[in-house]
N, C-alpha and C. Protein backbone atom coordinates (compact mmCIF):
# COMPACT_ATOMS: atom_id res chain seq x y z
N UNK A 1 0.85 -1.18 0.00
CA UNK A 1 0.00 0.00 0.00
C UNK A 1 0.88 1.23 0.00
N UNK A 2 0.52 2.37 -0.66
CA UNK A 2 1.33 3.55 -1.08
C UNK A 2 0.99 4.31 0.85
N UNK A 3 2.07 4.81 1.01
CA UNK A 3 2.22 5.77 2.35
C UNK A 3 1.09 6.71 2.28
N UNK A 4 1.42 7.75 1.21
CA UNK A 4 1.03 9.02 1.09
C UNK A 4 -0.87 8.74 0.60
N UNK A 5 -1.07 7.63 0.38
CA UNK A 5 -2.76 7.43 0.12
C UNK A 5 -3.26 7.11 1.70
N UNK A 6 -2.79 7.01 2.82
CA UNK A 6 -3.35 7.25 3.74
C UNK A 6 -3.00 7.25 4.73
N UNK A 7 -1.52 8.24 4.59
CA UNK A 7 -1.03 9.11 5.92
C UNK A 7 -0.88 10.62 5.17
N UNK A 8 -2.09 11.32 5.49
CA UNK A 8 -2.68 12.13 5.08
C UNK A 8 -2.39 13.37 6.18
N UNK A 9 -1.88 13.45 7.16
CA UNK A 9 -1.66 14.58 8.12
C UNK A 9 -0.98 15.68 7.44
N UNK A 10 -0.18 15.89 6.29
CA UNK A 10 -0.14 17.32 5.49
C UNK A 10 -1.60 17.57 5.48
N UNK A 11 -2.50 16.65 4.33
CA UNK A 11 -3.61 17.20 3.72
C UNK A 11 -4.49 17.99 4.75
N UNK A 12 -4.27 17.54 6.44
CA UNK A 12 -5.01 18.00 7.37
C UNK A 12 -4.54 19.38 7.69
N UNK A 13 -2.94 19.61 7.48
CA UNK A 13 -2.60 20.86 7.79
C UNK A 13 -2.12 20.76 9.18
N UNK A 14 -1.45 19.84 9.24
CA UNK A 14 -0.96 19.43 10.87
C UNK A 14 -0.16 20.89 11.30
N UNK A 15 0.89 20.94 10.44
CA UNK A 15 1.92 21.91 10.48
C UNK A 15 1.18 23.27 10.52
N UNK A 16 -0.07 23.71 10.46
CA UNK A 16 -0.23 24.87 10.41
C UNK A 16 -1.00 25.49 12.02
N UNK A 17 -0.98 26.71 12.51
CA UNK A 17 -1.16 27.08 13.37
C UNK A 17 -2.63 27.29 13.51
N UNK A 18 -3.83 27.01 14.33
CA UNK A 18 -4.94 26.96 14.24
C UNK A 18 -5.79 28.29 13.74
N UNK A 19 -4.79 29.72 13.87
CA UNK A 19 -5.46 31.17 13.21
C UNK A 19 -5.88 30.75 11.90
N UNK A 20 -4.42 29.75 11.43
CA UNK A 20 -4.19 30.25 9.87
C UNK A 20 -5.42 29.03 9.51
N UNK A 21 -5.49 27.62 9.69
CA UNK A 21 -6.59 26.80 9.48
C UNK A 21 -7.74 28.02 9.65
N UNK A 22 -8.66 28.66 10.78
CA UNK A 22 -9.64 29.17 10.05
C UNK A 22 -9.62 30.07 9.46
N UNK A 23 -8.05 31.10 8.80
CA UNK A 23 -8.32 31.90 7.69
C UNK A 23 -8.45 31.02 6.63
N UNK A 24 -7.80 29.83 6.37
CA UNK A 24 -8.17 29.27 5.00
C UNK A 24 -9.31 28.96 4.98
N UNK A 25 -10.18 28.51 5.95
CA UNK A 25 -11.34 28.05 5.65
C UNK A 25 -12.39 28.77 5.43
N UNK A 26 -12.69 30.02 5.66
CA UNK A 26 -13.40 31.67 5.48
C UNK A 26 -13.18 31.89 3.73
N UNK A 27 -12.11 31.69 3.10
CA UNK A 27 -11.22 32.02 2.13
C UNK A 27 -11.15 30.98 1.10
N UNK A 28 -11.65 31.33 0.12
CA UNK A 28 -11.80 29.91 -0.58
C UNK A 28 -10.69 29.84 -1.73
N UNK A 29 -10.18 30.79 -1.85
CA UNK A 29 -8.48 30.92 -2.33
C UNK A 29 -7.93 30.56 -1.83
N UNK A 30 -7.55 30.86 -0.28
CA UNK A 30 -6.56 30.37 0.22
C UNK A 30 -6.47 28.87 0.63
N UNK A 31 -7.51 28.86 0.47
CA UNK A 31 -7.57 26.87 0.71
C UNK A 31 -7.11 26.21 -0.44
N UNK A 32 -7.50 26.51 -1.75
CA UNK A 32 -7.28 26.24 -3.03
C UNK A 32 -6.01 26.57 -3.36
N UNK A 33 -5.12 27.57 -3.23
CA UNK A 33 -3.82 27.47 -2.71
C UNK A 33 -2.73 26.16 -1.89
N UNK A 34 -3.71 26.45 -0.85
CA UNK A 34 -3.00 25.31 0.23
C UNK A 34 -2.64 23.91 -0.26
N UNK A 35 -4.11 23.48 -0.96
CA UNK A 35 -4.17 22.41 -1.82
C UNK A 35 -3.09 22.48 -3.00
N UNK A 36 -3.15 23.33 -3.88
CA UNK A 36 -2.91 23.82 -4.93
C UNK A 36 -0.91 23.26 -4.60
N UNK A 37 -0.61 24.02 -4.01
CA UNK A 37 0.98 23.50 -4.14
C UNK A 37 1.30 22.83 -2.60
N UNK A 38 0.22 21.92 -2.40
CA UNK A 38 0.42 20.37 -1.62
C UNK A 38 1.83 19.50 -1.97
N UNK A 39 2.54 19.12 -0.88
CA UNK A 39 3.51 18.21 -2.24
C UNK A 39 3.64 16.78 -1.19
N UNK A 40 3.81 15.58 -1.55
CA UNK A 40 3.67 14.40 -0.83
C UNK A 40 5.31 14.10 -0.87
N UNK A 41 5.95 12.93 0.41
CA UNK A 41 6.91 12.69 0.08
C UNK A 41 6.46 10.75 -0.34
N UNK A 42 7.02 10.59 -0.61
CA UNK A 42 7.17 9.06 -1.28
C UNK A 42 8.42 8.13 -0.80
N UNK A 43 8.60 6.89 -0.40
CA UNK A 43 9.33 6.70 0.35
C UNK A 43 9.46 4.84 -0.04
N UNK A 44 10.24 4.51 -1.06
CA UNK A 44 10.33 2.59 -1.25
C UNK A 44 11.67 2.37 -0.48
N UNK A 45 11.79 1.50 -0.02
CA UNK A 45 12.64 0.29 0.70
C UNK A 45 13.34 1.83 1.50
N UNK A 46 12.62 2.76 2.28
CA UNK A 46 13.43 3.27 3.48
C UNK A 46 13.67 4.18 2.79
N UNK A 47 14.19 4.59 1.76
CA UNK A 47 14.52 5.80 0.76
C UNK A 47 13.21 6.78 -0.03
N UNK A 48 13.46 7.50 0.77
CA UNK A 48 12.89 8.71 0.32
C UNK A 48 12.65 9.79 -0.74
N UNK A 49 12.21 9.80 -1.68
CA UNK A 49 12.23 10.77 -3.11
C UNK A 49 12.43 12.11 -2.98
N UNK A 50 13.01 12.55 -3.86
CA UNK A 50 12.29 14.08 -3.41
C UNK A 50 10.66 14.39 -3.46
N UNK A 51 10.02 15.31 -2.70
CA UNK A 51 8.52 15.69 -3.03
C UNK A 51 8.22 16.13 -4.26
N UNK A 52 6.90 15.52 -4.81
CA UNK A 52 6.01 15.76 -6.35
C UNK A 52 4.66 16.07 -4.98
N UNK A 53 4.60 16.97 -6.38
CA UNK A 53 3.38 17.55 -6.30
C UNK A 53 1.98 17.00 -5.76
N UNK A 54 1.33 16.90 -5.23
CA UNK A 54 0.44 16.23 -4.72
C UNK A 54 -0.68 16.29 -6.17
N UNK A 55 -1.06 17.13 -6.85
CA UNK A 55 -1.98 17.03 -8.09
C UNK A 55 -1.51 16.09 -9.04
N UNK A 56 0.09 15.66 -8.91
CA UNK A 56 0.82 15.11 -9.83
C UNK A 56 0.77 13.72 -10.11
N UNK A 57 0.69 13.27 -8.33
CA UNK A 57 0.79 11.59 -7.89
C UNK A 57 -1.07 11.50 -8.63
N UNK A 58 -2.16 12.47 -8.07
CA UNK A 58 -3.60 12.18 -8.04
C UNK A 58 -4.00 11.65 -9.74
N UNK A 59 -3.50 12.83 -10.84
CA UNK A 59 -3.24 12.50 -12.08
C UNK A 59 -2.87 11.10 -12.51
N UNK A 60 -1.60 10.69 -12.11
CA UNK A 60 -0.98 9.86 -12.25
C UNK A 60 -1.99 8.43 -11.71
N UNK A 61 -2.36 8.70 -10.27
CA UNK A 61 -3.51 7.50 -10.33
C UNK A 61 -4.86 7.60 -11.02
N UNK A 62 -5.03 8.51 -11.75
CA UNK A 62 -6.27 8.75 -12.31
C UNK A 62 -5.98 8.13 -13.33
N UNK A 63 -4.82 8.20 -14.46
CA UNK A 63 -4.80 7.67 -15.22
C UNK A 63 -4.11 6.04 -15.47
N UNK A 64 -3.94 5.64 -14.13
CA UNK A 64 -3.30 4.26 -14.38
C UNK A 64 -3.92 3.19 -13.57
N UNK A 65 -5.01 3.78 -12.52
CA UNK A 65 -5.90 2.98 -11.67
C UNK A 65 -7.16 4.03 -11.60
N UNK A 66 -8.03 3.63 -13.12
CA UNK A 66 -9.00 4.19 -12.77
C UNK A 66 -10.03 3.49 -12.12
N UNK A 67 -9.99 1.87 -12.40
CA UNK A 67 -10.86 1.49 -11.41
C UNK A 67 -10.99 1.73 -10.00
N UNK A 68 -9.76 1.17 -9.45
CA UNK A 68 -9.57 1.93 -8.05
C UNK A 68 -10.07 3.31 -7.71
N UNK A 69 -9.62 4.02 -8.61
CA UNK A 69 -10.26 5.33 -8.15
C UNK A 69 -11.92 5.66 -8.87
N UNK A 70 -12.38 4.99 -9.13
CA UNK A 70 -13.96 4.95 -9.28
C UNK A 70 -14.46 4.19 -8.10
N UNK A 71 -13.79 3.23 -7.90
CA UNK A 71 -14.51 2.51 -6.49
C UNK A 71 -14.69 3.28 -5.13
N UNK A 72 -13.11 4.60 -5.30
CA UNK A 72 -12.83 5.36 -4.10
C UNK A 72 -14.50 6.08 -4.34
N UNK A 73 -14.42 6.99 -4.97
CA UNK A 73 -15.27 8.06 -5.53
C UNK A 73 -16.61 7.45 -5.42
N UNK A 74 -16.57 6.17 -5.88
CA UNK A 74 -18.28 5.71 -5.07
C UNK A 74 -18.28 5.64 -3.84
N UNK A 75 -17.64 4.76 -2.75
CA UNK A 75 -17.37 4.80 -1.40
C UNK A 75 -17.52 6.33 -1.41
N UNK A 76 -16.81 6.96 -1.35
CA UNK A 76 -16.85 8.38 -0.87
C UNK A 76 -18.08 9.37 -0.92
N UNK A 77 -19.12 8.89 -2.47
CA UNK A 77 -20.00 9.99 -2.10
C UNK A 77 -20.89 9.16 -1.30
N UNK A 78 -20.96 7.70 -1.06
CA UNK A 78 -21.84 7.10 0.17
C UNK A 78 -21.30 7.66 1.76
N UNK A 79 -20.56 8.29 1.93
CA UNK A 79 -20.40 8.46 3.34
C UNK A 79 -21.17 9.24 3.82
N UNK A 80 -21.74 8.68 4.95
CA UNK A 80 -22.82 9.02 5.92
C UNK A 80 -22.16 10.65 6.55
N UNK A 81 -22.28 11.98 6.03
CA UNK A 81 -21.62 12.98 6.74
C UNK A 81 -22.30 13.48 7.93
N UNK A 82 -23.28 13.01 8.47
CA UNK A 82 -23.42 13.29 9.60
C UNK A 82 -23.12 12.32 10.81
N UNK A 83 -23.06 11.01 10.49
CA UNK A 83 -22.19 10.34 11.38
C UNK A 83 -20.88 10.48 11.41
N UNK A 84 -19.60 10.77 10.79
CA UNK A 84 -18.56 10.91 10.14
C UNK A 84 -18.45 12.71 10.77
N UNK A 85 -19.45 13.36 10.72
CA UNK A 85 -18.71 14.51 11.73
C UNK A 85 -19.14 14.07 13.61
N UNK A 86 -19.98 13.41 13.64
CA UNK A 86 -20.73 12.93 14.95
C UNK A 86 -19.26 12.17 15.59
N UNK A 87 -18.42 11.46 14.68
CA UNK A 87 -17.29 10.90 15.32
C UNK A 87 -16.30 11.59 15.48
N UNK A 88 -16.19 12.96 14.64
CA UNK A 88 -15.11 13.95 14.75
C UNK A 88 -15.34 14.87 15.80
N UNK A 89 -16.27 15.08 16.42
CA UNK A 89 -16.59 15.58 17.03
C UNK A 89 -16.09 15.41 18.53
N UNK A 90 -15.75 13.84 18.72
CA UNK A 90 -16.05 13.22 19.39
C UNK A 90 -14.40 12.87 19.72
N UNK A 91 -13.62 13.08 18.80
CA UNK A 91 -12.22 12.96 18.21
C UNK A 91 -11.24 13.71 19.55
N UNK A 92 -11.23 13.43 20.83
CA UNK A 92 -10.27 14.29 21.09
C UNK A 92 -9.16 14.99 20.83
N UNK A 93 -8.44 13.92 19.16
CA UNK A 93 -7.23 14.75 18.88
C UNK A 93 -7.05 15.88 17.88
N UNK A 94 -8.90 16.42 17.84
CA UNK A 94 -8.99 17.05 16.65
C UNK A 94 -10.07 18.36 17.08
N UNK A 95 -8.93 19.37 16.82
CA UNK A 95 -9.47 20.48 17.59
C UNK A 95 -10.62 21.40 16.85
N UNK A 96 -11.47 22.32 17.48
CA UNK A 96 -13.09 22.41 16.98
C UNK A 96 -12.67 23.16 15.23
N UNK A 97 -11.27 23.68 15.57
CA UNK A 97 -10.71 24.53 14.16
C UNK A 97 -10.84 23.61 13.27
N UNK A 98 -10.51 22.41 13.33
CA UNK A 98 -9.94 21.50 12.33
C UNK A 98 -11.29 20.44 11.65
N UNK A 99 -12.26 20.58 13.19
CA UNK A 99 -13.59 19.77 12.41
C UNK A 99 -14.56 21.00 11.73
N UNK A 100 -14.41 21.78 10.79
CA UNK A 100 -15.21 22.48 10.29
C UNK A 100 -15.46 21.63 8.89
């Protein structure tokens, strides 16, 4: 299984200070930004790559596992979002900034 498909704590914005999480989220640029030059690191047998782009790897599985990523994209628009924030909520390690 690839690292960066689900150790996702960049995409959460770990590294950022809780002001700046709710200016991006007010701001629909600046989120699109944030996203926008995302970059993942990648990592086989212990060795580490340099970082690509996070739009770059998504492309890249779009076009070489599209089944997989149709199966994601169904799973995903079935998720129940009000149970799924009912557990974030609930999340002690996830502060009220971060469950918006």
């Amino acid at each position: 299984m690839f690292g960066p498909l689900y150790d996702n704590g960049a995409s959460l914005g770990w590294q950022l200070p809780e002001s700046q999480i709710i200016e991006q989220m007010n701001y629909k640029a600046k989120m699109n930004k944030f996203y926008k030059n995302s970059k993942m690191k990648i990592s086989l047998d212990n060795r580490e790559t340099p970082r690509i782009k996070a739009k770059t790897v998504l492309k890249y599985l779009i076009l070489n596992y599209r089944k997989e990523c149709d199966e994601f994209f169904h799973i995903a628009q079935n998720i129940d979002i009000l149970e799924l924030k009912s557990f974030l909520e609930n999340f002690l390690l996830i502060t009220d900034e971060r469950n918006l």
